[in-house]
PDB file of N, CA and C in Angstrom:
ATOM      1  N   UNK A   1      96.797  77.894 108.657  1.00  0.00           N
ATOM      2  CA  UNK A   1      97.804  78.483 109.490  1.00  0.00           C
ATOM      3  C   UNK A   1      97.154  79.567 110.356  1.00  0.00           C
ATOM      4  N   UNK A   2      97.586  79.655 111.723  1.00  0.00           N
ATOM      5  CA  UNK A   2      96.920  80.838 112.240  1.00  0.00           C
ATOM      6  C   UNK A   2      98.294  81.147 113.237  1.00  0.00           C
ATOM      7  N   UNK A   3      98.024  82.693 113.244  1.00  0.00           N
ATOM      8  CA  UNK A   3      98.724  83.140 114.557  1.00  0.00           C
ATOM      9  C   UNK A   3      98.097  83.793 115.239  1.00  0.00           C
ATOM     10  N   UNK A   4      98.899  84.671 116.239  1.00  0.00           N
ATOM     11  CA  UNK A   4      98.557  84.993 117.360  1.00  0.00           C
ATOM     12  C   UNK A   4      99.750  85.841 117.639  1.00  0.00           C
ATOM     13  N   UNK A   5      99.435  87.121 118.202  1.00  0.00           N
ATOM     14  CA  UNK A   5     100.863  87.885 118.601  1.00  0.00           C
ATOM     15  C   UNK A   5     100.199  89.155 119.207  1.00  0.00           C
ATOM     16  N   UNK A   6     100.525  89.377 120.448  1.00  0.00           N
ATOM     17  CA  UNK A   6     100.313  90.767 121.157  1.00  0.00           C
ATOM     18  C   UNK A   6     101.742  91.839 121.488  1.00  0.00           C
ATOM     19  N   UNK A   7     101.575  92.789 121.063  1.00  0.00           N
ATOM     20  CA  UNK A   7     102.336  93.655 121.561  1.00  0.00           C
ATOM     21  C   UNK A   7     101.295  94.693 122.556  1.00  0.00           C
ATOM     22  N   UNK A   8     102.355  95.425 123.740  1.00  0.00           N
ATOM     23  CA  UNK A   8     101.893  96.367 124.550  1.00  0.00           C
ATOM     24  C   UNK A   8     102.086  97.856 123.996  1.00  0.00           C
ATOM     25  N   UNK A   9     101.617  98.686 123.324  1.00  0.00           N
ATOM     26  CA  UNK A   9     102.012  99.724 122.647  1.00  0.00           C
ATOM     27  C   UNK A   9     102.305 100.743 123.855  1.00  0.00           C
ATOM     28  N   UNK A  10     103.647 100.974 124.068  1.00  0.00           N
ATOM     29  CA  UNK A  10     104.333 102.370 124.599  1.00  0.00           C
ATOM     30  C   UNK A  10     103.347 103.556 123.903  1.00  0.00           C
ATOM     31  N   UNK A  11     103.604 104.680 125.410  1.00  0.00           N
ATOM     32  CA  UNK A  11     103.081 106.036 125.141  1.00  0.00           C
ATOM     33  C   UNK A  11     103.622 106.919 123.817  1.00  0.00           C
ATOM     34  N   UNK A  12     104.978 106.003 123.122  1.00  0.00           N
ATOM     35  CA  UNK A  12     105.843 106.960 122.235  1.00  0.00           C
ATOM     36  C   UNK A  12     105.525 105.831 120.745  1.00  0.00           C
ATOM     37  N   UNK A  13     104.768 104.885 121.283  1.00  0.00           N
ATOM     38  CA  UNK A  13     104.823 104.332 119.942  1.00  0.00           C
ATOM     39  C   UNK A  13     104.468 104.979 118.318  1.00  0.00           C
ATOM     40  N   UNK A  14     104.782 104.332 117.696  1.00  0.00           N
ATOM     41  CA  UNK A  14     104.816 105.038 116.559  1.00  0.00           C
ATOM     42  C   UNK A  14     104.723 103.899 115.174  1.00  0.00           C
ATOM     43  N   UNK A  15     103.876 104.496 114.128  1.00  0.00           N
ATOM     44  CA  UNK A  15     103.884 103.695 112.941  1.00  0.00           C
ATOM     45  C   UNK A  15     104.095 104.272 111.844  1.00  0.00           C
ATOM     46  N   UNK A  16     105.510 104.002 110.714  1.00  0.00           N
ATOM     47  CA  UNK A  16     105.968 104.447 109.400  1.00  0.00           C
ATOM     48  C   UNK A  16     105.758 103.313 108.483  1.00  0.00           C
ATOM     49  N   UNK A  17     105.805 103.810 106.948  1.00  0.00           N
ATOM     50  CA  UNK A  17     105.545 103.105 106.006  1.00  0.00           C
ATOM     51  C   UNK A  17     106.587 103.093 105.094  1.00  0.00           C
ATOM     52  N   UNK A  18     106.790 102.509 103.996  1.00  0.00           N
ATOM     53  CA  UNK A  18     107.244 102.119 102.949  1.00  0.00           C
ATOM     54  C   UNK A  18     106.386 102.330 101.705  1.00  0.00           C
ATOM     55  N   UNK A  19     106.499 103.063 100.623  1.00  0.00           N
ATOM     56  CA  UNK A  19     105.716 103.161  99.625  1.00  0.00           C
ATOM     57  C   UNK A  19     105.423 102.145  98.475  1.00  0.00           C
ATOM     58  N   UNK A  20     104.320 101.992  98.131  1.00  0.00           N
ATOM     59  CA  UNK A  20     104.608 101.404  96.879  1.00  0.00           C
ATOM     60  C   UNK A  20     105.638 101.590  95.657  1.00  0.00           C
ATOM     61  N   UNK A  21     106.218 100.381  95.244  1.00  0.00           N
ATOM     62  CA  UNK A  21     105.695  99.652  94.622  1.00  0.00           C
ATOM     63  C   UNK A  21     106.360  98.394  96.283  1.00  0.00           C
ATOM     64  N   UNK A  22     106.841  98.992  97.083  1.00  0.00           N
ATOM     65  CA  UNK A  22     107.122  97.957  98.351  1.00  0.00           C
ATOM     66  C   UNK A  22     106.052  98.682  99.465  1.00  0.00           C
ATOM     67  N   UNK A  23     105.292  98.276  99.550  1.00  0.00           N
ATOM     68  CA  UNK A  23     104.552  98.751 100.198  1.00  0.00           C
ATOM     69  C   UNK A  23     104.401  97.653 101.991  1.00  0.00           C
ATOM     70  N   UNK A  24     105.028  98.002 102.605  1.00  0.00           N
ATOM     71  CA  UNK A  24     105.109  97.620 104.250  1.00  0.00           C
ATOM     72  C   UNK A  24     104.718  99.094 105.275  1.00  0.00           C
ATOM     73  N   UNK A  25     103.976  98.642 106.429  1.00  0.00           N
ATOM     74  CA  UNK A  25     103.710  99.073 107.393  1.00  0.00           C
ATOM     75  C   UNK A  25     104.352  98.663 108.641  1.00  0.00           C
ATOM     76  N   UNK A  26     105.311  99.659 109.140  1.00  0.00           N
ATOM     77  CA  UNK A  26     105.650  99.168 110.295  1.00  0.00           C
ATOM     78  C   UNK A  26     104.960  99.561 111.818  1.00  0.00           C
ATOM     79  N   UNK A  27     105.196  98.738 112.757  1.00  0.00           N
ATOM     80  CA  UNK A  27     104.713  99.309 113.625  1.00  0.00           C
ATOM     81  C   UNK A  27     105.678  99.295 114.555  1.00  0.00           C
ATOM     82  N   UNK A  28     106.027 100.009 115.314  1.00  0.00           N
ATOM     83  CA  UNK A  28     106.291 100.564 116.296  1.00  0.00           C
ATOM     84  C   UNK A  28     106.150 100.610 117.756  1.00  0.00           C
ATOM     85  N   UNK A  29     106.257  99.171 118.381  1.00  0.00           N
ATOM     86  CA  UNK A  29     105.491  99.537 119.895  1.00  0.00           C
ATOM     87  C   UNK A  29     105.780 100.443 120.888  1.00  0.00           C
ATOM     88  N   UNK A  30     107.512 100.266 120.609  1.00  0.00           N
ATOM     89  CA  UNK A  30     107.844 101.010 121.871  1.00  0.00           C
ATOM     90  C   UNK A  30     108.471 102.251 121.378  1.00  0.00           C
ATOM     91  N   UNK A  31     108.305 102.909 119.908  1.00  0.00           N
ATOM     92  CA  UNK A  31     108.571 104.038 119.444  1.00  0.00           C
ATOM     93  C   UNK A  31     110.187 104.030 118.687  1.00  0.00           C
ATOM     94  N   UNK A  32     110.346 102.851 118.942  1.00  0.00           N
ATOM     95  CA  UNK A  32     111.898 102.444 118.609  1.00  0.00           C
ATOM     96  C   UNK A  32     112.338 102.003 116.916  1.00  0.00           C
ATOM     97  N   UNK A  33     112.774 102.597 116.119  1.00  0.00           N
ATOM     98  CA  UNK A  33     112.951 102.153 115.176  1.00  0.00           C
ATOM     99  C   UNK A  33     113.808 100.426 114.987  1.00  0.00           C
ATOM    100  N   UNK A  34     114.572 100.228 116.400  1.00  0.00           N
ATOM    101  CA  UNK A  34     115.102  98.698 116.506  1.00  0.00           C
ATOM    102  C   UNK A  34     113.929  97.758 116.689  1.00  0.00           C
ATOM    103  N   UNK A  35     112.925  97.708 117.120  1.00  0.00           N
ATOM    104  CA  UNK A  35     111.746  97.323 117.354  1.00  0.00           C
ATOM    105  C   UNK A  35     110.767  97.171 117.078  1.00  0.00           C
ATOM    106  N   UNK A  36     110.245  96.524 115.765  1.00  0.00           N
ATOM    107  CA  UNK A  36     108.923  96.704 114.808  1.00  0.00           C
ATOM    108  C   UNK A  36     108.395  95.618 114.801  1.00  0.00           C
ATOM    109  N   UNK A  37     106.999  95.999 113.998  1.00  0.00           N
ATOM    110  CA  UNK A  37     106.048  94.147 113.802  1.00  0.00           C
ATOM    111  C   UNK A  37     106.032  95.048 112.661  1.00  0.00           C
ATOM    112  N   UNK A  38     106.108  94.200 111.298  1.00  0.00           N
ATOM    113  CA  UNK A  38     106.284  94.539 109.921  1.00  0.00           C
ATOM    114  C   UNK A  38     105.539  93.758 109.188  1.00  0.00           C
ATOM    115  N   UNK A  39     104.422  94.337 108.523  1.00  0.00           N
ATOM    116  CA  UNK A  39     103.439  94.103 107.561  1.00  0.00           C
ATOM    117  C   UNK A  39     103.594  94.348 106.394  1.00  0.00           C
ATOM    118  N   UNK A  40     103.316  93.266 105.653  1.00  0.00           N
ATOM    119  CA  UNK A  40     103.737  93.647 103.831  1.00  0.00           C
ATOM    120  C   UNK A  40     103.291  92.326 103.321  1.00  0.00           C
ATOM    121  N   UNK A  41     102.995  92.861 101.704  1.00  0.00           N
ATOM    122  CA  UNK A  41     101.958  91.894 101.226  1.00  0.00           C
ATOM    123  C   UNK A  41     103.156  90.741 100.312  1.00  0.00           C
ATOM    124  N   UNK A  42     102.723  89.681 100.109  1.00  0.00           N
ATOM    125  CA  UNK A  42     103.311  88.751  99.356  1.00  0.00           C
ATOM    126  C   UNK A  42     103.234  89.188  98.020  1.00  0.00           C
ATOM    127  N   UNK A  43     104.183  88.867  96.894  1.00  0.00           N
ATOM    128  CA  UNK A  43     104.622  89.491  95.799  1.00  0.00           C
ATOM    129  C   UNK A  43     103.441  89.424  95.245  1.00  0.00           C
ATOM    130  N   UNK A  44     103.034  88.169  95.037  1.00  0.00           N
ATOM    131  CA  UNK A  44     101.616  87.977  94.230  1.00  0.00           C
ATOM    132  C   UNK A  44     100.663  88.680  94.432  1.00  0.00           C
ATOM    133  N   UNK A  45     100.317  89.650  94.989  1.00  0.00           N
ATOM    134  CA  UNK A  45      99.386  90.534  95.962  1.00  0.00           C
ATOM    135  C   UNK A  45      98.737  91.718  94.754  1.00  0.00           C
ATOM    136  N   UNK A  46      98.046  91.756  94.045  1.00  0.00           N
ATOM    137  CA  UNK A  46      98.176  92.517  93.055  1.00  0.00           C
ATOM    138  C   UNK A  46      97.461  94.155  93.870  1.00  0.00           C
ATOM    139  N   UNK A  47      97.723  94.836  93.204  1.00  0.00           N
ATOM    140  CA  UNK A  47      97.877  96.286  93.780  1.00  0.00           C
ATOM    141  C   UNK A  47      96.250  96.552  94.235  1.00  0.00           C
ATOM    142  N   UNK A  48      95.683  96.088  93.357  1.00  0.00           N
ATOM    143  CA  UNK A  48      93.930  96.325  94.253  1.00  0.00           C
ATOM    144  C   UNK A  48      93.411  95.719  95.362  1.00  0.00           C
ATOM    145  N   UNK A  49      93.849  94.124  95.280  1.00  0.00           N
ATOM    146  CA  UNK A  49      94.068  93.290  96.706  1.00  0.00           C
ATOM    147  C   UNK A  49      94.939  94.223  97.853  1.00  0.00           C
ATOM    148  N   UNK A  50      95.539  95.040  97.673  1.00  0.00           N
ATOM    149  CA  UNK A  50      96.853  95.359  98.594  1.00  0.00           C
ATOM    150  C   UNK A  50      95.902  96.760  99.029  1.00  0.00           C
ATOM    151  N   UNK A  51      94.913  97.447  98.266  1.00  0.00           N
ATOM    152  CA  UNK A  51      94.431  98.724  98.458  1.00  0.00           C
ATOM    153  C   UNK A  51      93.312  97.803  99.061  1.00  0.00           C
ATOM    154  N   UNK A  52      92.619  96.666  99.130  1.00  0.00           N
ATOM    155  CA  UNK A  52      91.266  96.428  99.523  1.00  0.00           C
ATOM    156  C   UNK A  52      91.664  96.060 101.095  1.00  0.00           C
ATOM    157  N   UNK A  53      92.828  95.536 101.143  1.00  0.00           N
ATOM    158  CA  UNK A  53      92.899  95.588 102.716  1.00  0.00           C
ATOM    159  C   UNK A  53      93.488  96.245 103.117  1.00  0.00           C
ATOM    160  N   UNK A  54      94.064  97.132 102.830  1.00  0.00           N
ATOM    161  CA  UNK A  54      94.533  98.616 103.841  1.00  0.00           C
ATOM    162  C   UNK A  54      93.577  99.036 104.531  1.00  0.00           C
ATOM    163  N   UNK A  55      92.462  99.566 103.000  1.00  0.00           N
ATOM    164  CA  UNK A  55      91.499  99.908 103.602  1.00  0.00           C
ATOM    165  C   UNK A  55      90.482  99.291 104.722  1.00  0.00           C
ATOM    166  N   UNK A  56      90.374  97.954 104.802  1.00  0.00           N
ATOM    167  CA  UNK A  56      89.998  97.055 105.795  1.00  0.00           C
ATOM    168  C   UNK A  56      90.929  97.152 107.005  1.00  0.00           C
ATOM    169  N   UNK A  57      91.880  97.687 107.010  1.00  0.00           N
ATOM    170  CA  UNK A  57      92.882  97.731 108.254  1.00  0.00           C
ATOM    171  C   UNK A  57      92.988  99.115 108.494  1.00  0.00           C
ATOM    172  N   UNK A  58      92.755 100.223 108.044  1.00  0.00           N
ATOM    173  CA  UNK A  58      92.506 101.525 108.104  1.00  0.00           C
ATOM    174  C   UNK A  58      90.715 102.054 108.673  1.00  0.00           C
ATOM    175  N   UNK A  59      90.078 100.986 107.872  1.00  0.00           N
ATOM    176  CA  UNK A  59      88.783 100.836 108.726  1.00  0.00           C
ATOM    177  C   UNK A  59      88.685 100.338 110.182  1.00  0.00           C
ATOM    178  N   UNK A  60      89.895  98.991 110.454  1.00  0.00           N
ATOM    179  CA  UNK A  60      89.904  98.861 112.145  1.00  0.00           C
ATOM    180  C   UNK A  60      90.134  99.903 112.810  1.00  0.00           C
ATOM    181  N   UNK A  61      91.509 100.374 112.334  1.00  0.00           N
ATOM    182  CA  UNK A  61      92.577 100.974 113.223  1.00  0.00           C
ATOM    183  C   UNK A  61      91.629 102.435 113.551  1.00  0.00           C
ATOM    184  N   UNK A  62      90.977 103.128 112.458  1.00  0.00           N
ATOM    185  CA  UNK A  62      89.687 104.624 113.276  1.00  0.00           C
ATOM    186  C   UNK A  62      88.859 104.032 114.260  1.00  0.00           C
ATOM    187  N   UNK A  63      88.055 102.582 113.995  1.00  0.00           N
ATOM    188  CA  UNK A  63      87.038 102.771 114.794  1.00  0.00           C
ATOM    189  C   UNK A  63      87.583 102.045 116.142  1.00  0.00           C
ATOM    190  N   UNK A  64      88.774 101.790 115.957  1.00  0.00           N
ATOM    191  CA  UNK A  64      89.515 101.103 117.347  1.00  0.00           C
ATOM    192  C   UNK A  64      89.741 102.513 118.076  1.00  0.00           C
ATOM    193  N   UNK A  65      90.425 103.167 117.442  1.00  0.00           N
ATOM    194  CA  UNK A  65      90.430 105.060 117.922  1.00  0.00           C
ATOM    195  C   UNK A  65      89.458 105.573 118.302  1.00  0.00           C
ATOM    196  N   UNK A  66      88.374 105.595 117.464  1.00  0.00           N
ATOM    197  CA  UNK A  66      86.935 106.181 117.948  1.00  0.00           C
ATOM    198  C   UNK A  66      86.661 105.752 119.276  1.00  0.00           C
ATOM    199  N   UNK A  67      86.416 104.568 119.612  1.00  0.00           N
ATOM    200  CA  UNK A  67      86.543 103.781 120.702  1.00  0.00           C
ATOM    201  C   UNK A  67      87.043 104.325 121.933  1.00  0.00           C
ATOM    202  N   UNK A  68      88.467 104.743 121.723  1.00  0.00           N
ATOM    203  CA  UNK A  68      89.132 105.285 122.819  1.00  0.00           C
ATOM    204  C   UNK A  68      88.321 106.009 123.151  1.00  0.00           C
ATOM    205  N   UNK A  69      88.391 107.322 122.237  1.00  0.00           N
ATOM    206  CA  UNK A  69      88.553 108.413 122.194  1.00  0.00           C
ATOM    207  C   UNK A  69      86.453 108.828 122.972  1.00  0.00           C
ATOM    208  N   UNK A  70      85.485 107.854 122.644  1.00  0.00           N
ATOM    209  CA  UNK A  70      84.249 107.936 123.157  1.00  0.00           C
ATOM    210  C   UNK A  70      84.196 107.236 124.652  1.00  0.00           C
ATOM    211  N   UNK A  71      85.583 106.364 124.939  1.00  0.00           N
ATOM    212  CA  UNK A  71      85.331 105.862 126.545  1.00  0.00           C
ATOM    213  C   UNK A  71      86.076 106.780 127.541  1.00  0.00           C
ATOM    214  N   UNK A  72      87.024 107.795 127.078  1.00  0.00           N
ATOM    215  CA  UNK A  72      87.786 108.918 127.427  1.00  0.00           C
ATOM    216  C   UNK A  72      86.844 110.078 127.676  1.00  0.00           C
ATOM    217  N   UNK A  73      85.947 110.492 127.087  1.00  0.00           N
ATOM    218  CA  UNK A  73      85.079 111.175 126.636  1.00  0.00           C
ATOM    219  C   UNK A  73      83.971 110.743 127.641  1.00  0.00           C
ATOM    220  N   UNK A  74      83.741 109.699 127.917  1.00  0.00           N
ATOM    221  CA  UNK A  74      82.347 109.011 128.925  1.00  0.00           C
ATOM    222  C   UNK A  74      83.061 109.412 130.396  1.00  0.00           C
ATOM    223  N   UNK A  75      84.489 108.763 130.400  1.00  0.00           N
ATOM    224  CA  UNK A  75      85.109 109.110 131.734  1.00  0.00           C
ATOM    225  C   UNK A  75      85.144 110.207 132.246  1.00  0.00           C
ATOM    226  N   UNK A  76      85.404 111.555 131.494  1.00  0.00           N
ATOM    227  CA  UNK A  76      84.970 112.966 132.130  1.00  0.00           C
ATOM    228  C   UNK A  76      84.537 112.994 133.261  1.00  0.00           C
ATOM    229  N   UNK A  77      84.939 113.576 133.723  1.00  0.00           N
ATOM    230  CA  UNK A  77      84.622 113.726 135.117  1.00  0.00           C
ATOM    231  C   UNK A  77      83.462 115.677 135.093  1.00  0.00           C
ATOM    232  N   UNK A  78      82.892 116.002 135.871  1.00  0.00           N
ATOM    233  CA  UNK A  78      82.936 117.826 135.922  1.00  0.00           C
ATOM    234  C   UNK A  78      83.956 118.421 136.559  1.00  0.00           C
ATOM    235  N   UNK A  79      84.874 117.357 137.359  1.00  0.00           N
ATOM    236  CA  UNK A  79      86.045 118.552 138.234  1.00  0.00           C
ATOM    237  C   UNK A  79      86.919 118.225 136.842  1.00  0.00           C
ATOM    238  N   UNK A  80      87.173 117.431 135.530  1.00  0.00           N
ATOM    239  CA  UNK A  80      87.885 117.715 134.242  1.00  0.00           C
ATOM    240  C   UNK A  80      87.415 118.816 133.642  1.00  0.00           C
ATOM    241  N   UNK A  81      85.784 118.702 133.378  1.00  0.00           N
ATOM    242  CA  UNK A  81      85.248 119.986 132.678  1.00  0.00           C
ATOM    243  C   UNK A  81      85.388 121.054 133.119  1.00  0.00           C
ATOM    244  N   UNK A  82      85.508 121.434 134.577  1.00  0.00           N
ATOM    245  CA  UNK A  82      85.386 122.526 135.438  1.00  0.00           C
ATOM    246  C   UNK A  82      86.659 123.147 135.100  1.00  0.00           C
ATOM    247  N   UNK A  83      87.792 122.412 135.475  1.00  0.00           N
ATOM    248  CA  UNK A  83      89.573 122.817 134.998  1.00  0.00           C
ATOM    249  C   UNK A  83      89.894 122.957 133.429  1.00  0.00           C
ATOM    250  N   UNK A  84      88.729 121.886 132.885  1.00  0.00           N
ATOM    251  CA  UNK A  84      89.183 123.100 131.100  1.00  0.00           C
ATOM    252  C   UNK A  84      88.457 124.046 131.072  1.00  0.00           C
ATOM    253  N   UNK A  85      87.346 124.312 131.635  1.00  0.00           N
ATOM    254  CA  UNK A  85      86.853 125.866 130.862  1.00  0.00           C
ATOM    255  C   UNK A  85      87.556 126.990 131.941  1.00  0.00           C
ATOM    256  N   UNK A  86      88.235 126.423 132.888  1.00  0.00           N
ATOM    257  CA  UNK A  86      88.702 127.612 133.519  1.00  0.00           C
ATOM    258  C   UNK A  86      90.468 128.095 133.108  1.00  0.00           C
ATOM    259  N   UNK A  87      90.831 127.048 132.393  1.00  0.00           N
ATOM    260  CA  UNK A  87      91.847 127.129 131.602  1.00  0.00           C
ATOM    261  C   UNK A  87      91.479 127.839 130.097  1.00  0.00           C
ATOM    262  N   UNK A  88      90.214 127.722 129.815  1.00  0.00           N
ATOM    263  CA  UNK A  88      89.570 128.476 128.533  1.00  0.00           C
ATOM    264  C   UNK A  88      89.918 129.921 129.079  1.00  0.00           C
ATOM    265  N   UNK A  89      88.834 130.325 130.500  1.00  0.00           N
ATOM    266  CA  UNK A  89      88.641 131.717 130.544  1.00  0.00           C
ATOM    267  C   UNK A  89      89.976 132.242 131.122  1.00  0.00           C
ATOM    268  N   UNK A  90      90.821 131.833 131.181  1.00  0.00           N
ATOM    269  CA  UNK A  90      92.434 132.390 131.941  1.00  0.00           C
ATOM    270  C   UNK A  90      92.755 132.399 130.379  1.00  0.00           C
ATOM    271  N   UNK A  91      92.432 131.772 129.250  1.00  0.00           N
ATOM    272  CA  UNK A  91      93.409 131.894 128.060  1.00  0.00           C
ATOM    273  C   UNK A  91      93.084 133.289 127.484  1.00  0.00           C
ATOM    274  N   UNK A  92      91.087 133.370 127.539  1.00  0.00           N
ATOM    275  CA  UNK A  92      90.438 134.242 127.148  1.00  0.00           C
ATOM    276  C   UNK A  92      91.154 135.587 127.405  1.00  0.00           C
ATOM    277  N   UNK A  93      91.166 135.726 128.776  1.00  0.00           N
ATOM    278  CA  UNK A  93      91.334 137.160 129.598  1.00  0.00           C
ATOM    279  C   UNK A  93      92.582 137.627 128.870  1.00  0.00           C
ATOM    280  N   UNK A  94      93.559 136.701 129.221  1.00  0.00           N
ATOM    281  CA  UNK A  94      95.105 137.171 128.682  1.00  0.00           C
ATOM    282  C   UNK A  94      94.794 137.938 127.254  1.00  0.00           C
ATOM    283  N   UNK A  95      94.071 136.715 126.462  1.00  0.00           N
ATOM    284  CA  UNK A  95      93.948 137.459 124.831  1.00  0.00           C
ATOM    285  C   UNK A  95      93.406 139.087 124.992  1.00  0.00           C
ATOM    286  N   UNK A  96      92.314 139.264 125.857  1.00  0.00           N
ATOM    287  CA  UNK A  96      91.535 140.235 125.677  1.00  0.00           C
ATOM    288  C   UNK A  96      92.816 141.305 126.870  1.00  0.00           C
ATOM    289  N   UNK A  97      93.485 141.001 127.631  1.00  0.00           N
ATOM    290  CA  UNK A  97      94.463 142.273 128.534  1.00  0.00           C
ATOM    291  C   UNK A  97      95.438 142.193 127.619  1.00  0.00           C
ATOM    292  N   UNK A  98      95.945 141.570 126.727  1.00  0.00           N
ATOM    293  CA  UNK A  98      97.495 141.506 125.954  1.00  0.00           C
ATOM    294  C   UNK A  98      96.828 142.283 124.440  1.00  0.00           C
ATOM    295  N   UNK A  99      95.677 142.513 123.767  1.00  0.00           N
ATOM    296  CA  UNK A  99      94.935 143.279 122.859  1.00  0.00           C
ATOM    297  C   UNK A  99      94.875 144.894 123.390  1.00  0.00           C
ATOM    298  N   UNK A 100      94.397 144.757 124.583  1.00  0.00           N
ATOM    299  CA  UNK A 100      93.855 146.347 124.802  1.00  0.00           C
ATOM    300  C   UNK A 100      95.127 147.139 125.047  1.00  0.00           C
TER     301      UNK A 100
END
């Protein structure tokens, strides 16, 4: 059996769980609780099988993040760097005139 299924994840999306001993992951595309893709293991699933692939799906889901978060990071621009550290030293000053 195989599938196949894409969702577009909204800026508000969001993902909640269900605890063991029901243990489901929902996801959330468009942040909508009417609106989920719902993951959960078949009864037979014994509790170490159910912890060995979380963790295999907790291992995607960081380095899918990491990912972003290092091609976001490459994109920088210096007129980005230039506008945060000058948003640093405007935060700085205030701290140091709102102290004295």
């Amino acid at each position: 059996m195989s599938y196949t299924a894409t969702f577009f994840l909204e800026p508000q999306a969001t993902a909640r769980c269900g605890v063991a001993p029901l243990s489901v992951l929902y996801i959330e595309p468009d942040g909508s609780m009417q609106n989920d893709i719902t993951l959960q293991f078949p009864s037979a699933a014994t509790l170490d099988e159910q912890v060995a692939t979380a963790d295999r799906i907790l291992a995607a889901v960081q380095e899918w993040r990491d990912s972003i978060v290092a091609y976001r990071d490459q994109k920088r621009t210096a007129a980005d760097e230039l506008a945060e550290a000058r948003e640093e030293i405007a935060r700085l000053k205030a701290e140091v005139e709102g102290g004295a």
